[in-house]
C-alpha atoms as a PDB file:
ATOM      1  CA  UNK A   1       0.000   0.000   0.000  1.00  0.00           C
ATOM      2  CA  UNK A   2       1.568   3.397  -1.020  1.00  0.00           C
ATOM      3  CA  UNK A   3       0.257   5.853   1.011  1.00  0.00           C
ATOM      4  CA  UNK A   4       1.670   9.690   1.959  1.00  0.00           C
ATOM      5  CA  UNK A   5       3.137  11.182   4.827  1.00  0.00           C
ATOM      6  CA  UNK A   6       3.673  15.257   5.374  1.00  0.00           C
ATOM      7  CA  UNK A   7       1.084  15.378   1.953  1.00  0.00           C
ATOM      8  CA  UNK A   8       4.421  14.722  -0.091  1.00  0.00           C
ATOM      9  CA  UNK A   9       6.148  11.656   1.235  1.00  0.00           C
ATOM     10  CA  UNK A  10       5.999   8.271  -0.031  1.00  0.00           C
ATOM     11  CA  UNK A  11       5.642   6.491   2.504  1.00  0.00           C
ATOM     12  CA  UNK A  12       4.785   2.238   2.477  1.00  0.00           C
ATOM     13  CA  UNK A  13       3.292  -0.104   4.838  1.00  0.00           C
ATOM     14  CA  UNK A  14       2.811  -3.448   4.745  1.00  0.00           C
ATOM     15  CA  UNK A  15       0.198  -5.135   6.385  1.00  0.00           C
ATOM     16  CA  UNK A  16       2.274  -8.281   7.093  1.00  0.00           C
ATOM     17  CA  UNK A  17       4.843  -7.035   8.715  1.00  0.00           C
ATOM     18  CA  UNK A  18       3.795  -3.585  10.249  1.00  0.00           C
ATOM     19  CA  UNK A  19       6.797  -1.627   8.817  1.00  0.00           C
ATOM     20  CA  UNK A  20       6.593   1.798   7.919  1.00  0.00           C
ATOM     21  CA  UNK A  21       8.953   3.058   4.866  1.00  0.00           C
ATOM     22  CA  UNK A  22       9.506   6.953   4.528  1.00  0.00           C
ATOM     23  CA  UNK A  23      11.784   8.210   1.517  1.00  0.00           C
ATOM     24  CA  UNK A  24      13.904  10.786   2.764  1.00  0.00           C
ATOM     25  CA  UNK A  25      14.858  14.112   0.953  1.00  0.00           C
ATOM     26  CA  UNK A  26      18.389  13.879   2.397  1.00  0.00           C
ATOM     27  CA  UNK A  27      21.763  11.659   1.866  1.00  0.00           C
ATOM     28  CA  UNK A  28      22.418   9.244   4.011  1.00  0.00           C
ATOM     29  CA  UNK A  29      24.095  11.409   6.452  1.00  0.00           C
ATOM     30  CA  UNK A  30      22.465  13.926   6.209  1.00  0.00           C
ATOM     31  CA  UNK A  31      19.053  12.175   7.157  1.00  0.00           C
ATOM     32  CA  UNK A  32      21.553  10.020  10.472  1.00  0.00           C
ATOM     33  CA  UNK A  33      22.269  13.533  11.542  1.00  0.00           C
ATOM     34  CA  UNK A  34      18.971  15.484  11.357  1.00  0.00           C
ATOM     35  CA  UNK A  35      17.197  12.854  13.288  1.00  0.00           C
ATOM     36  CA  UNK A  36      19.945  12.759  15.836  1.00  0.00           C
ATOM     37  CA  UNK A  37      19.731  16.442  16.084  1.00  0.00           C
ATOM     38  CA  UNK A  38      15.659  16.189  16.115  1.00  0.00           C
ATOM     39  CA  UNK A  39      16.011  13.581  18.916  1.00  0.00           C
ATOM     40  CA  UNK A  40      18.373  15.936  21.079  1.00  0.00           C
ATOM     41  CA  UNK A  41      16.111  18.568  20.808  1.00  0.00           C
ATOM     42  CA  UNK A  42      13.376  16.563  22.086  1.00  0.00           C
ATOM     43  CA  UNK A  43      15.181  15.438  24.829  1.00  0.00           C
ATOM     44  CA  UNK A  44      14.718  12.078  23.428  1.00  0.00           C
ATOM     45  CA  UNK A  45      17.637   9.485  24.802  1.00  0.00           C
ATOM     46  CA  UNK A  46      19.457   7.902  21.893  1.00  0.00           C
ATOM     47  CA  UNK A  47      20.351   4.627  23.523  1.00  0.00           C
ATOM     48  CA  UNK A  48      22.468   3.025  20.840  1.00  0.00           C
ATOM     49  CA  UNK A  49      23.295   3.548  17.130  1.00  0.00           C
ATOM     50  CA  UNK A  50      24.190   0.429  15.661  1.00  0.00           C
ATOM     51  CA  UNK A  51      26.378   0.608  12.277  1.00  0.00           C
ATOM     52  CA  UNK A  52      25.048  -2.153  10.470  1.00  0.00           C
ATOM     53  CA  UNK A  53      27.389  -1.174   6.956  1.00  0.00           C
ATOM     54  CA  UNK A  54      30.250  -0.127   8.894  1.00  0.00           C
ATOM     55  CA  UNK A  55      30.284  -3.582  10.653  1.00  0.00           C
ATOM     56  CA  UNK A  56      29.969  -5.564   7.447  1.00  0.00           C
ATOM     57  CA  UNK A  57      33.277  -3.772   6.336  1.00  0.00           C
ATOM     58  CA  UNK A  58      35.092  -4.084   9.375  1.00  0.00           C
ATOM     59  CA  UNK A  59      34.503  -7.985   8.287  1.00  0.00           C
ATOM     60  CA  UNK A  60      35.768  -7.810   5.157  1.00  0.00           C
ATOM     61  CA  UNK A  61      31.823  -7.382   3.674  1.00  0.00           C
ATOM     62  CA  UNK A  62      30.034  -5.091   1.755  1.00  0.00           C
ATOM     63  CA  UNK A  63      26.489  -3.704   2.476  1.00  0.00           C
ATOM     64  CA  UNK A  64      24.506  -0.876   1.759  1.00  0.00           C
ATOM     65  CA  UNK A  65      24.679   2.051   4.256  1.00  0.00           C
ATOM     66  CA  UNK A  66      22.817   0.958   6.718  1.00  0.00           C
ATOM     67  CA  UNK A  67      22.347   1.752  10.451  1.00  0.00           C
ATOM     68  CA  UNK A  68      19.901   1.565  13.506  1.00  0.00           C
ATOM     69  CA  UNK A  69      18.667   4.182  15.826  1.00  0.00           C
ATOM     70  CA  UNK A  70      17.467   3.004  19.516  1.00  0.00           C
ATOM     71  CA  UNK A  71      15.810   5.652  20.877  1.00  0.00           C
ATOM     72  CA  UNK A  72      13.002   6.299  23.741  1.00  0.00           C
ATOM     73  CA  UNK A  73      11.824   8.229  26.811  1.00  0.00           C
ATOM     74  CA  UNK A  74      11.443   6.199  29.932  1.00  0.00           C
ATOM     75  CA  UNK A  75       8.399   8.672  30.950  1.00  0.00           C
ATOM     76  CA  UNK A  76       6.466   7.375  27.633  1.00  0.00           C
ATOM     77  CA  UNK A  77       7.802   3.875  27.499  1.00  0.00           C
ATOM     78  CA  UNK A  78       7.354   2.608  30.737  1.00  0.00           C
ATOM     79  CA  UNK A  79       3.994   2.656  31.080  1.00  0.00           C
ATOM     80  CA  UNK A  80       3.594   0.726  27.449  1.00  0.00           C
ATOM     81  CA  UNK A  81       5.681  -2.273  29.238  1.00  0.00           C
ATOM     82  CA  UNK A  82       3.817  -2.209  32.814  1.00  0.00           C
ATOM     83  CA  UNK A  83       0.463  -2.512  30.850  1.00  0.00           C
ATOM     84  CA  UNK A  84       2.032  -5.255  28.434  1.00  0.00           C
ATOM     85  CA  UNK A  85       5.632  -6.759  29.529  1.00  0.00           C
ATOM     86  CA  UNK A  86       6.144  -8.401  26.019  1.00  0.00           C
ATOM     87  CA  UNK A  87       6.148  -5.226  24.283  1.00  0.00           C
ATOM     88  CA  UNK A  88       9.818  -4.605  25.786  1.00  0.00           C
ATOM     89  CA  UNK A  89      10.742  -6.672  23.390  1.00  0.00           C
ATOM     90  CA  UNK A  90      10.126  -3.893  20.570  1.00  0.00           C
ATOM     91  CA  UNK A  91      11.014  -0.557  22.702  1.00  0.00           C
ATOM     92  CA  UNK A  92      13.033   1.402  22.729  1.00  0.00           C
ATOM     93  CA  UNK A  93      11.848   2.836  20.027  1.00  0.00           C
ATOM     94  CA  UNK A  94      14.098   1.884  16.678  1.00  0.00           C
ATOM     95  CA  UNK A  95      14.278   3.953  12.957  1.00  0.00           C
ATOM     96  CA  UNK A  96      16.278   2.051  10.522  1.00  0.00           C
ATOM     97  CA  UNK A  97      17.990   4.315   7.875  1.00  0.00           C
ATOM     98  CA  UNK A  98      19.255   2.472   4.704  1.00  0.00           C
ATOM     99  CA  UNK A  99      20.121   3.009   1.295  1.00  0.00           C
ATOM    100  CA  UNK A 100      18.695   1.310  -1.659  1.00  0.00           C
ATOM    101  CA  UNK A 101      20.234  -0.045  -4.844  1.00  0.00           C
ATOM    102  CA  UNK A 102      19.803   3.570  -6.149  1.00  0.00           C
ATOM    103  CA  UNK A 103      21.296   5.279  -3.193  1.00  0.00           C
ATOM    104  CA  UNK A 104      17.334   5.952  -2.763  1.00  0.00           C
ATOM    105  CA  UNK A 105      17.591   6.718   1.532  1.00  0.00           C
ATOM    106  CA  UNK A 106      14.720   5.182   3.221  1.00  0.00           C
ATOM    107  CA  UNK A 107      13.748   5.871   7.226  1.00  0.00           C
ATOM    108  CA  UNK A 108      11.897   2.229   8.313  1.00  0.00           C
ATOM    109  CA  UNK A 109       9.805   1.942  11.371  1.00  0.00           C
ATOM    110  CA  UNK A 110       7.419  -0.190  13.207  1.00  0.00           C
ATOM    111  CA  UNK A 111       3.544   0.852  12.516  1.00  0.00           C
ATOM    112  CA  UNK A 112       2.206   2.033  16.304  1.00  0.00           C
ATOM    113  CA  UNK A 113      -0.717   0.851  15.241  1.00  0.00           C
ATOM    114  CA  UNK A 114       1.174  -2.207  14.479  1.00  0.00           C
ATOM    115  CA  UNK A 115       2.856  -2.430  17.983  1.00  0.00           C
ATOM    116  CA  UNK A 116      -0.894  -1.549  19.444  1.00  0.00           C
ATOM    117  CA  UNK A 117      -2.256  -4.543  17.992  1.00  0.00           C
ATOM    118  CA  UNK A 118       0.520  -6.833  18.606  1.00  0.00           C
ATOM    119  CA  UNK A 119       1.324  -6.386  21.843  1.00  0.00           C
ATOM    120  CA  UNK A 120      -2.743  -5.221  22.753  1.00  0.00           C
ATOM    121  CA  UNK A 121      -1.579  -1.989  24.579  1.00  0.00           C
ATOM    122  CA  UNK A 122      -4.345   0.381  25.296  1.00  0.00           C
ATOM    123  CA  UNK A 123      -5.609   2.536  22.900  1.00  0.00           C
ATOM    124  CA  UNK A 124      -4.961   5.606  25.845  1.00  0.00           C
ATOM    125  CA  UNK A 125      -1.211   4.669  25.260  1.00  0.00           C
ATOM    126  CA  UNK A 126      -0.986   4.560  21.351  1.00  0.00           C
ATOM    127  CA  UNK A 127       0.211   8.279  21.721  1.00  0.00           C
ATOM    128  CA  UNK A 128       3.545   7.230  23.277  1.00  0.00           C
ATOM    129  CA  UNK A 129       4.775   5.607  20.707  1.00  0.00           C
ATOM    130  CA  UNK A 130       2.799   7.284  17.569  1.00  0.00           C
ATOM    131  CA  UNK A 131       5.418  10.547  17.739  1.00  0.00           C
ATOM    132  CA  UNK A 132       7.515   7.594  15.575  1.00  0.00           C
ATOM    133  CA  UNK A 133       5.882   9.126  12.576  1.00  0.00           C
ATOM    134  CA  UNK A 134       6.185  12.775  13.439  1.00  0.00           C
ATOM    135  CA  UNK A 135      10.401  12.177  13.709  1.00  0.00           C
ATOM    136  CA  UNK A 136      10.665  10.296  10.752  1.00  0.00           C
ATOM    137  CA  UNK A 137       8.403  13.000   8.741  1.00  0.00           C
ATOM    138  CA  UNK A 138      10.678  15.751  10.169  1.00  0.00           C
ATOM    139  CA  UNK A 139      14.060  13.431   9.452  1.00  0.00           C
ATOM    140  CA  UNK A 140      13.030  13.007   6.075  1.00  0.00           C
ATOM    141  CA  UNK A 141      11.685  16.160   5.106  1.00  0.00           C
END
């Protein structure tokens, strides 16, 4: 399903899997850094970034850029894991940022509504972890 984000985003989701594709406007870097900076500004901890790409080389492998933002607020995620434990197993909160085969940069998410329905959270709590789309809007725009 193609759908839009910000009115001028292509954005995808898949039903199967719940993930959330935003193009970005920005290189590669460019998009790592302005989310970084957007979760800073927020006063949003950024817990880990994994370097997916830059590990592959460091083995001798290539990959596409590729890397892995873990991100949250213990005020907004705490509650989503004392009303369903299991759902610790997707927060923090994680945007992938990747590059395609046509150096096409891509911000990937879980769907809220996705982790809602998974992990049944309450509907009251869906606002904790729906500001997901407002950062990746903002990163990519």
């Amino acid at each position: 399903m193609l759908m839009q984000v910000s009115g001028e985003k292509p954005m995808t989701l898949s039903k199967d899997d719940g993930l959330v594709d935003v193009s970005s406007k920005h290189s590669f870097d460019e998009t790592v850094d302005k989310l970084k900076a957007i979760l800073k500004a927020k006063g949003v901890t950024l817990f880990a970034l994994v370097d997916h790409s830059g590990e592959a080389q460091k083995v001798g492998m290539k990959m596409r850029r590729t890397k892995l933002l873990i991100f949250g607020n213990p005020t907004a995620g705490t509650p989503l894991m004392l009303s369903a434990p299991r759902s610790a197993i997707d927060l923090p909160l994680k945007m992938l940022i990747w590059e395609d085969a046509e150096e096409g940069v891509w911000i990937t998410y879980n769907s809220p509504d996705y982790l809602q329905q998974r992990h049944k959270l309450p509907t009251e709590l869906l606002q904790n972890i729906a500001v997901v789309e407002t950062l990746a809007a903002k990163a990519s725009d």
